[in-house]
Protein backbone atom coordinates (compact mmCIF):
# COMPACT_ATOMS: atom_id res chain seq x y z
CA UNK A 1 -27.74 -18.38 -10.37
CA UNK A 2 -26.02 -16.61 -7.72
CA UNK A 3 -23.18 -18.51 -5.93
CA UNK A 4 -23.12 -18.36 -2.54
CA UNK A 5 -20.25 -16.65 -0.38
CA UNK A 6 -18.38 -17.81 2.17
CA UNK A 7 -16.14 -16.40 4.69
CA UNK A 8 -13.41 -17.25 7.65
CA UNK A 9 -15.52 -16.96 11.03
CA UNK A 10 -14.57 -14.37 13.27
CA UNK A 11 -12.14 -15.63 16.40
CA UNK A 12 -14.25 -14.70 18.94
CA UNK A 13 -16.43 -17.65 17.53
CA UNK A 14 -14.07 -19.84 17.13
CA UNK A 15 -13.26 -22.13 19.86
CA UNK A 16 -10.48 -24.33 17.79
CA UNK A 17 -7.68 -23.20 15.81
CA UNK A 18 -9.67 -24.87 12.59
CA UNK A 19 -12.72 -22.20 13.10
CA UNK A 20 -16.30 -22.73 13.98
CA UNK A 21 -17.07 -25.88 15.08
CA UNK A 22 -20.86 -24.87 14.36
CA UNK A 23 -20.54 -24.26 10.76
CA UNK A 24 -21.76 -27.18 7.74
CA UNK A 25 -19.01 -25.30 5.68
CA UNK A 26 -15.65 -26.17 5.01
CA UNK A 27 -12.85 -24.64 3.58
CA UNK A 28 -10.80 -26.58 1.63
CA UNK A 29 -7.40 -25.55 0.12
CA UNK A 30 -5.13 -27.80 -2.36
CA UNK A 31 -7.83 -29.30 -4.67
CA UNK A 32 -9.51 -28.18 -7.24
CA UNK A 33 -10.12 -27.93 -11.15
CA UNK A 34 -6.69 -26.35 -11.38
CA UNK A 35 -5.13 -29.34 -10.49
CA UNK A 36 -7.26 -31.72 -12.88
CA UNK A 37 -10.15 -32.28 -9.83
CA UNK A 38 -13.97 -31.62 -10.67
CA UNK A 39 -16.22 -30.46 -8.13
CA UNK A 40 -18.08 -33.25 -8.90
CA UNK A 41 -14.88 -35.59 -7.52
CA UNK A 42 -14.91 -33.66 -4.50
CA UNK A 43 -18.30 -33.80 -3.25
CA UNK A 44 -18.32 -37.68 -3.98
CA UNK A 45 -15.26 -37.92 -1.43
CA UNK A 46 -16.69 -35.35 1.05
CA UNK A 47 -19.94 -37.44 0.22
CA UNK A 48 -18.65 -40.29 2.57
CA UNK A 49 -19.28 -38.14 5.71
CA UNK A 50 -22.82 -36.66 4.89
CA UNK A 51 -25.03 -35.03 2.36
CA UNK A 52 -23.30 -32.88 0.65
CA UNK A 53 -25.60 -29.21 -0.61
CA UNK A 54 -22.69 -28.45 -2.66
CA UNK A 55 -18.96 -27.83 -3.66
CA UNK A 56 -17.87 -23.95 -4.46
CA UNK A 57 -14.92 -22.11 -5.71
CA UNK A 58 -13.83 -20.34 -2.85
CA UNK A 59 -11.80 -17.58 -4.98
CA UNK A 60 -10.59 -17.45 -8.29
CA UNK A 61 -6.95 -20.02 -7.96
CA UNK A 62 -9.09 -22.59 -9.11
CA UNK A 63 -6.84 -24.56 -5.99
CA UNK A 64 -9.44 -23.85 -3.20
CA UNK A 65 -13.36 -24.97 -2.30
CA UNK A 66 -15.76 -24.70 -0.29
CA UNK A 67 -17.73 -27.83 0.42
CA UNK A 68 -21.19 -27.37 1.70
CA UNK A 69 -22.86 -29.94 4.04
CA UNK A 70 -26.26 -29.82 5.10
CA UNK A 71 -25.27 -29.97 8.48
CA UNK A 72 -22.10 -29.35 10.86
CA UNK A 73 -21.84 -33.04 12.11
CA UNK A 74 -20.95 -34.00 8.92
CA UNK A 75 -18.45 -31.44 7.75
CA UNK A 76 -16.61 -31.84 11.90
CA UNK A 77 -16.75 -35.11 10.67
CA UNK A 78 -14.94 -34.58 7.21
CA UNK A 79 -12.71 -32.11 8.73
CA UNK A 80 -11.42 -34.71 11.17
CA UNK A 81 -10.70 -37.22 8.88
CA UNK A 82 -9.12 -35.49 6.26
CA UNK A 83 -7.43 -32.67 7.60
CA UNK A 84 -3.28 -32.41 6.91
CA UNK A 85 -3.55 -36.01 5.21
CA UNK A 86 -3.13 -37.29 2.04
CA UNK A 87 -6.16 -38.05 0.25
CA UNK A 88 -5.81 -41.27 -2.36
CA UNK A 89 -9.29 -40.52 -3.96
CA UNK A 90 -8.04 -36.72 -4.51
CA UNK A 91 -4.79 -37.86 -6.36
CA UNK A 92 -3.04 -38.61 -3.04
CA UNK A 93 -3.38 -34.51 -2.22
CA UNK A 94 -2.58 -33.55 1.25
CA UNK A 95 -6.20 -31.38 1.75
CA UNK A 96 -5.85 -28.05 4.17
CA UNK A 97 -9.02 -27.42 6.23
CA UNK A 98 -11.23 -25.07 8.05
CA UNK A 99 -14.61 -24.14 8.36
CA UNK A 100 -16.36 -21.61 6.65
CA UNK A 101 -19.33 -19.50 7.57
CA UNK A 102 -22.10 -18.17 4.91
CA UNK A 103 -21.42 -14.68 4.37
CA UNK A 104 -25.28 -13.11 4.75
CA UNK A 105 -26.51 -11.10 1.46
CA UNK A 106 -26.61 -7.75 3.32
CA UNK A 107 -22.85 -8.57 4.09
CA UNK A 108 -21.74 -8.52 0.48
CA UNK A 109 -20.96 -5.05 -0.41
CA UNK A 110 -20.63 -5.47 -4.90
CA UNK A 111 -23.01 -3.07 -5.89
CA UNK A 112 -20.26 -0.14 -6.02
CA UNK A 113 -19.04 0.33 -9.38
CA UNK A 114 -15.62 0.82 -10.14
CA UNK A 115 -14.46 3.10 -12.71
CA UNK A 116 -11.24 3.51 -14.83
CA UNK A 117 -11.44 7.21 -15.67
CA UNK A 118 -11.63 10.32 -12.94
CA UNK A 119 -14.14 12.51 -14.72
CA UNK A 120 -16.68 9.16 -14.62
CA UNK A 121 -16.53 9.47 -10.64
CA UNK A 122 -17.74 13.16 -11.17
CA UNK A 123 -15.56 14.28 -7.76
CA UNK A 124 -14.17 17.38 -8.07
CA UNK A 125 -10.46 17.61 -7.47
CA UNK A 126 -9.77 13.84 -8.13
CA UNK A 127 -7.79 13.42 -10.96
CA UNK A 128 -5.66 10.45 -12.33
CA UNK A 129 -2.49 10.27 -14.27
CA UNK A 130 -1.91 7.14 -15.62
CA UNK A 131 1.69 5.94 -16.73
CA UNK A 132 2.93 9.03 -14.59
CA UNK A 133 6.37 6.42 -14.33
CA UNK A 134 7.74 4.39 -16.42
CA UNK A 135 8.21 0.59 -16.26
CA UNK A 136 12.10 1.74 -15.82
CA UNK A 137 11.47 4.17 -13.24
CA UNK A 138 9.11 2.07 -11.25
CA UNK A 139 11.84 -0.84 -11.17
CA UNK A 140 14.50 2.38 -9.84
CA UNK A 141 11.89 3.62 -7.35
CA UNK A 142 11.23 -0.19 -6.20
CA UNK A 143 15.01 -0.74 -6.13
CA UNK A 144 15.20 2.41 -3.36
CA UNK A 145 12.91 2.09 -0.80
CA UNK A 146 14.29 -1.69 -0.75
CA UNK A 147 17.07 -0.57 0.14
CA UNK A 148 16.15 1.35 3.09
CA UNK A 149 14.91 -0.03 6.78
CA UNK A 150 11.28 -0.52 6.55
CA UNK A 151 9.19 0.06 9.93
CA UNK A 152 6.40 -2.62 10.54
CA UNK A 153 3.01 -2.26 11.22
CA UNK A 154 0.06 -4.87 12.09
CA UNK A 155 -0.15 -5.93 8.12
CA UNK A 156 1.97 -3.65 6.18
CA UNK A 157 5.40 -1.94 6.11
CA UNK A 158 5.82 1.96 5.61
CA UNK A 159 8.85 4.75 5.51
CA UNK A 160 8.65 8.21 6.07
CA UNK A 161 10.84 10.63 4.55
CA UNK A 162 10.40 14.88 5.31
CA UNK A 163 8.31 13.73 8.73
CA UNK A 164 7.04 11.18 10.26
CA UNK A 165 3.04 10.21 10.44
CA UNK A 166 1.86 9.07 13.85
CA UNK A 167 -0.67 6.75 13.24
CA UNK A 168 -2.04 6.77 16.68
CA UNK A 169 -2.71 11.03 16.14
CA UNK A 170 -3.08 10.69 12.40
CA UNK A 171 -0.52 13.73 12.74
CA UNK A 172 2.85 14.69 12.58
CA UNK A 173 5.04 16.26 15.05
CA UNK A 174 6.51 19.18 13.14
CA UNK A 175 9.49 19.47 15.76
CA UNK A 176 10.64 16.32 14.33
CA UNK A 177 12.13 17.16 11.08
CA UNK A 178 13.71 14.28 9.21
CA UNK A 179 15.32 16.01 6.71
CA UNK A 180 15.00 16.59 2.86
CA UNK A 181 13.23 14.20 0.52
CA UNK A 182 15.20 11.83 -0.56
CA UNK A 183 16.88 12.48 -4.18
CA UNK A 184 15.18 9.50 -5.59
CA UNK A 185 12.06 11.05 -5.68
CA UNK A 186 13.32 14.73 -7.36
CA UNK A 187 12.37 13.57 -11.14
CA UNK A 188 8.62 12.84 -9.45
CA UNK A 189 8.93 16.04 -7.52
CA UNK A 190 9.47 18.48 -10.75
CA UNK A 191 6.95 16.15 -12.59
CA UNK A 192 4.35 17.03 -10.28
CA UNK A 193 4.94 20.78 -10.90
CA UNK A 194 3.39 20.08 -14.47
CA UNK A 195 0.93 18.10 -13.28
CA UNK A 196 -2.57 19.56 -15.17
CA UNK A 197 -5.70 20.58 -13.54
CA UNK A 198 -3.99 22.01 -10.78
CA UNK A 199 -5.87 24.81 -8.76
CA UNK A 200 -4.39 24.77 -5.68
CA UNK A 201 -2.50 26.89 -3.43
CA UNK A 202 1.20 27.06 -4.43
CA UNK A 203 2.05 26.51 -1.10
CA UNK A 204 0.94 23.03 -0.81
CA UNK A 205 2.95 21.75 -3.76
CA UNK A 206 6.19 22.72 -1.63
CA UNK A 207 5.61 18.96 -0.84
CA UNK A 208 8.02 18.04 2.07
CA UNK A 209 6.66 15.22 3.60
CA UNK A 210 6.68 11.47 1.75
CA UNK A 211 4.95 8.17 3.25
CA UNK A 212 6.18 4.92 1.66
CA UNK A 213 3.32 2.01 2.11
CA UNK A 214 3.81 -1.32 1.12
CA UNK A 215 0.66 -3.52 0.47
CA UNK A 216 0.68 -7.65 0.68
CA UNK A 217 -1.60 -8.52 -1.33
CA UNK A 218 -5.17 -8.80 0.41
CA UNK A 219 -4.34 -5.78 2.56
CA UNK A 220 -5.74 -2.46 1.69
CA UNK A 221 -6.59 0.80 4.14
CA UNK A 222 -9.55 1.95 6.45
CA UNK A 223 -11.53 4.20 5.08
CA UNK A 224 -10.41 7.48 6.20
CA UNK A 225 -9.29 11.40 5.47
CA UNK A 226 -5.93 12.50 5.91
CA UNK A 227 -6.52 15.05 8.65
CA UNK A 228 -6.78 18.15 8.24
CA UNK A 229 -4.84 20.23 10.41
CA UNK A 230 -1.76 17.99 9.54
CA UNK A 231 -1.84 18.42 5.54
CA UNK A 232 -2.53 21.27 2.99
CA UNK A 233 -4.54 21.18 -0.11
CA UNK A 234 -2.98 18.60 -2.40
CA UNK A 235 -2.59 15.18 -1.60
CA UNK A 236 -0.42 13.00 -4.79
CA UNK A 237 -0.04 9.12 -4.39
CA UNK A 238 2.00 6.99 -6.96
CA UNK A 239 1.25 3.39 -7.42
CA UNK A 240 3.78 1.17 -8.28
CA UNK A 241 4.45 -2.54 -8.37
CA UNK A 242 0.34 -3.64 -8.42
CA UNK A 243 -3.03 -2.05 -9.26
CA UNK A 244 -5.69 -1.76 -6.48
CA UNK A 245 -9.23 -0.34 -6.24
CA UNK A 246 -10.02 2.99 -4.18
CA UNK A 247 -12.93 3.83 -3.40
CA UNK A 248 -14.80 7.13 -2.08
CA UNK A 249 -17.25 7.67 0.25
CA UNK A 250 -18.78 10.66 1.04
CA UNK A 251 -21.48 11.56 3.86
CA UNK A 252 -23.79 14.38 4.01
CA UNK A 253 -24.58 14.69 7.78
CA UNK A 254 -21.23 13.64 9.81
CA UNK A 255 -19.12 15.28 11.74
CA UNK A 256 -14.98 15.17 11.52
CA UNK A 257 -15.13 12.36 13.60
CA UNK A 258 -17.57 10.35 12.19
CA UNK A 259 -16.22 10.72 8.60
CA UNK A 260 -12.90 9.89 9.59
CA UNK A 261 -13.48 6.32 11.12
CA UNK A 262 -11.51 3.17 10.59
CA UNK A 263 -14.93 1.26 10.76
CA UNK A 264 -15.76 0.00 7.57
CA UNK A 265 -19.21 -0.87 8.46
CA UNK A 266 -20.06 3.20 8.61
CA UNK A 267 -20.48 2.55 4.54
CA UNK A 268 -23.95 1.10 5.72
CA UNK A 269 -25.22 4.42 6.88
CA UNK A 270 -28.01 5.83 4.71
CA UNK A 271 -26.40 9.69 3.95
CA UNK A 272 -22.46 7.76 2.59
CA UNK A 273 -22.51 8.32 -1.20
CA UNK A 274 -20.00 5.38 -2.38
CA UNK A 275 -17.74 5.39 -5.71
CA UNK A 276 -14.23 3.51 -6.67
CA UNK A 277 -11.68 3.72 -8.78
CA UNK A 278 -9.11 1.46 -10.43
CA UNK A 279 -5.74 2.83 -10.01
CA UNK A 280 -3.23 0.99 -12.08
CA UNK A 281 0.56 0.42 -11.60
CA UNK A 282 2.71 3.65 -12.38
CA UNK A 283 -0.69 5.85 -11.86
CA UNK A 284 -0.41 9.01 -10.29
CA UNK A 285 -4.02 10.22 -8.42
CA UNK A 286 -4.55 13.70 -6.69
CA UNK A 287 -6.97 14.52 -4.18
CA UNK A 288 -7.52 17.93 -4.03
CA UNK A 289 -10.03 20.57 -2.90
CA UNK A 290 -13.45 18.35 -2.13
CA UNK A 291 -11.87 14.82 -2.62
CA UNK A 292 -9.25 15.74 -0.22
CA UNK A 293 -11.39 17.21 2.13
CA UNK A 294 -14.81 15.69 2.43
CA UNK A 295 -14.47 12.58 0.63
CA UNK A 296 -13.11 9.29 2.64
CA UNK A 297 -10.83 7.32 0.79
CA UNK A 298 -10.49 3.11 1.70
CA UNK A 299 -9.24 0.23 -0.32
CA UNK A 300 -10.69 -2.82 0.23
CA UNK A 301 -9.36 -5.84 1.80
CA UNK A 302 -9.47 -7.68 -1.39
CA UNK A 303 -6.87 -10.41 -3.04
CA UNK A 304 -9.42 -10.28 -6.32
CA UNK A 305 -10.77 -6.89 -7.31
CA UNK A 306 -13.80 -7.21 -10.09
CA UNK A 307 -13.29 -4.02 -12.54
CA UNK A 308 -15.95 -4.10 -15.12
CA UNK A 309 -16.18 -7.32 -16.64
CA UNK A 310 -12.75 -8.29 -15.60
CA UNK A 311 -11.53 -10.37 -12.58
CA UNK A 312 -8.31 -8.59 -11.84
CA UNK A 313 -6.27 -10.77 -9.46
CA UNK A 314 -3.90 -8.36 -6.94
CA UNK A 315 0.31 -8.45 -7.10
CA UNK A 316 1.92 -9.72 -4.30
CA UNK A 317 3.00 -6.46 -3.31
CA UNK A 318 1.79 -2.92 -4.43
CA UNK A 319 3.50 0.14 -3.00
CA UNK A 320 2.66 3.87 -3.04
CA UNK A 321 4.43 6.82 -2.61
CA UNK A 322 2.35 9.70 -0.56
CA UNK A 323 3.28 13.29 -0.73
CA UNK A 324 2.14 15.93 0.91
CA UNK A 325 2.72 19.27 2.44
CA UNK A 326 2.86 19.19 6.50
CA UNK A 327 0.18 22.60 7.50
CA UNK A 328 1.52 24.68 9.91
CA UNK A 329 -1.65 26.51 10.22
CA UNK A 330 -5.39 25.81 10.81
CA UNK A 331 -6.85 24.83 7.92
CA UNK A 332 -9.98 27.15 6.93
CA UNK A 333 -11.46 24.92 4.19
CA UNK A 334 -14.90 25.08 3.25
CA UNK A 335 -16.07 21.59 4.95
CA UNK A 336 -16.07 22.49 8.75
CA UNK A 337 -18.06 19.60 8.99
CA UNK A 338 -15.17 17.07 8.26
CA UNK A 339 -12.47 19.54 9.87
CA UNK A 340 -10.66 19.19 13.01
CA UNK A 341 -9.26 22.33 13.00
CA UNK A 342 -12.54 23.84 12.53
CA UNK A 343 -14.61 21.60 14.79
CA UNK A 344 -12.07 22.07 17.77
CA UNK A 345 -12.44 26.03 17.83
């Protein structure tokens, strides 16, 4: 049987700070079977405001439901009475609420399947290093960037070494010049030199530009391709401190534009081709020839990734460590299509 899913509603249908008053569905956070209460005792408490369709685990902490009413006058009900209180039939548990809204089949997106190898994604110039780092070097790398300013965005932090990416261009100004790399990174620097399956140009391992991105966990990154004009060939990113699942999507008919959008519902259109992979801690991936220039890359905003069999639950942090090589000419790759140097002629 397939469990239903459930989702926060959207605030622009939301006309309280609890969510939509419309919805039979509640969210309910600080009870469940990890803390020795049965579904079965929560739907007999919810049970005193309405029929109750059923009680769900709303993510894998076994400390958070949803309870399913068979109709929103019940659950406004529920949410009113118990809300930020104490419940004595629920071991005297203070209960956090808000509603929940069913997340439609065609909303679900689990059919893409994740890999743990490079050559099972079949892209060509995607390759993954595993243990790249070690557990001792990912502690000194950690240990680093902590100790430098971080710069804030909307949901995660970032530094930039070499030059700085504009997010608003998804470019960098090559006036600016922030100086060298920092010396931290020179034992990853000469261990990308020997990094196999290279067949690039050797220009674009003269890496000199370095993007530090720290993840929360349940964050990830809009599907998107580093642009063009602003980056050569080879494209390395380190993962350190949590895994995370990347995937690729690739479309046949699209233009530059189109491939490169931050809307994650573009996966929808019929030409997108869709594969991910699982890139552990201390991981190294390139992307390289095709995968850097025709493939999207996105990680999902997930707190739970499912890898095979396997429920892997995110860190509370993951960070990555982005070099690259700033162009300073147009790029003349053989994907025009996805190609803002190519497109803008």
């Amino acid at each position: 049987m397939v469990q239903p899913r459930f989702v926060r509603p959207s605030p622009s249908s939301s006309s309280s700070g609890a969510g939509e008053p419309n919805s039979s569905n509640l969210y309910v956070a600080n009870c469940g079977p990890a803390v020795g209460l049965s579904h079965d005792a929560i739907a007999a408490v919810f049970a005193a405001f309405g029929e109750v369709k059923g009680v769900y685990a709303a993510d894998e902490s076994g400390v958070r439901v949803i309870v399913s009413f068979s109709d929103p006058f019940s659950a406004k009900s529920a949410l009113e009475a118990l809300v930020g209180r104490p419940c004595s039939d629920l071991d005297g548990r203070t209960l956090h609420i808000r509603y929940s809204v069913l997340q439609l089949s065609s909303q679900v997106n689990d059919c893409v399947p994740v890999f743990l190898a490079d050559s099972e994604l079949n892209i060509p110039g995607l390759f993954l290093l595993p243990d790249f780092v070690s557990s001792e070097e990912e502690q000194q790398l950690l240990a680093a960037v902590d100790s430098k300013p971080w710069i804030g965005l909307a949901k995660r932090r970032v530094q930039h070494y070499g030059y700085e990416f504009c997010y608003g261009t998804r470019n960098v100004d090559t006036k600016k010049h922030l100086g060298e790399l920092p010396a931290f990174v020179s034992p990853i620097l000469e261990r990308i030199s020997l990094f196999p399956n290279l067949d690039c140009d050797p220009e674009s391992l003269n890496l000199d530009q370095l993007t530090v991105n720290e993840y929360p966990s349940g964050v990830g990154l809009s599907p998107h391709i580093d642009t063009h004009s602003a980056f050569e060939d080879c494209i390395f990113s380190l993962s350190l401190a949590g895994p995370c699942i990347m995937e690729f999507r690739r479309y046949s008919v699209s233009t530059w534009k189109v491939a490169s959008t931050t809307d994650d519902d573009k996966s929808d259109h019929p030409t997108c081709i869709k594969k991910a992979l699982y890139l552990p801690p201390r991981s190294m991936l390139l992307l390289s020839g095709e995968a850097r220039y025709a493939w999207n890359h996105y990680i999902p905003h997930h707190k739970i990734d499912k890898v095979k069999d396997k429920v892997i639950r995110r860190s509370p942090r993951r960070v990555s460590f982005t070099f690259r090589k700033v162009r300073d000419h147009p790029c003349r790759c053989k994907y025009p299509q996805y190609c803002d140097s190519q497109q803008q002629r």
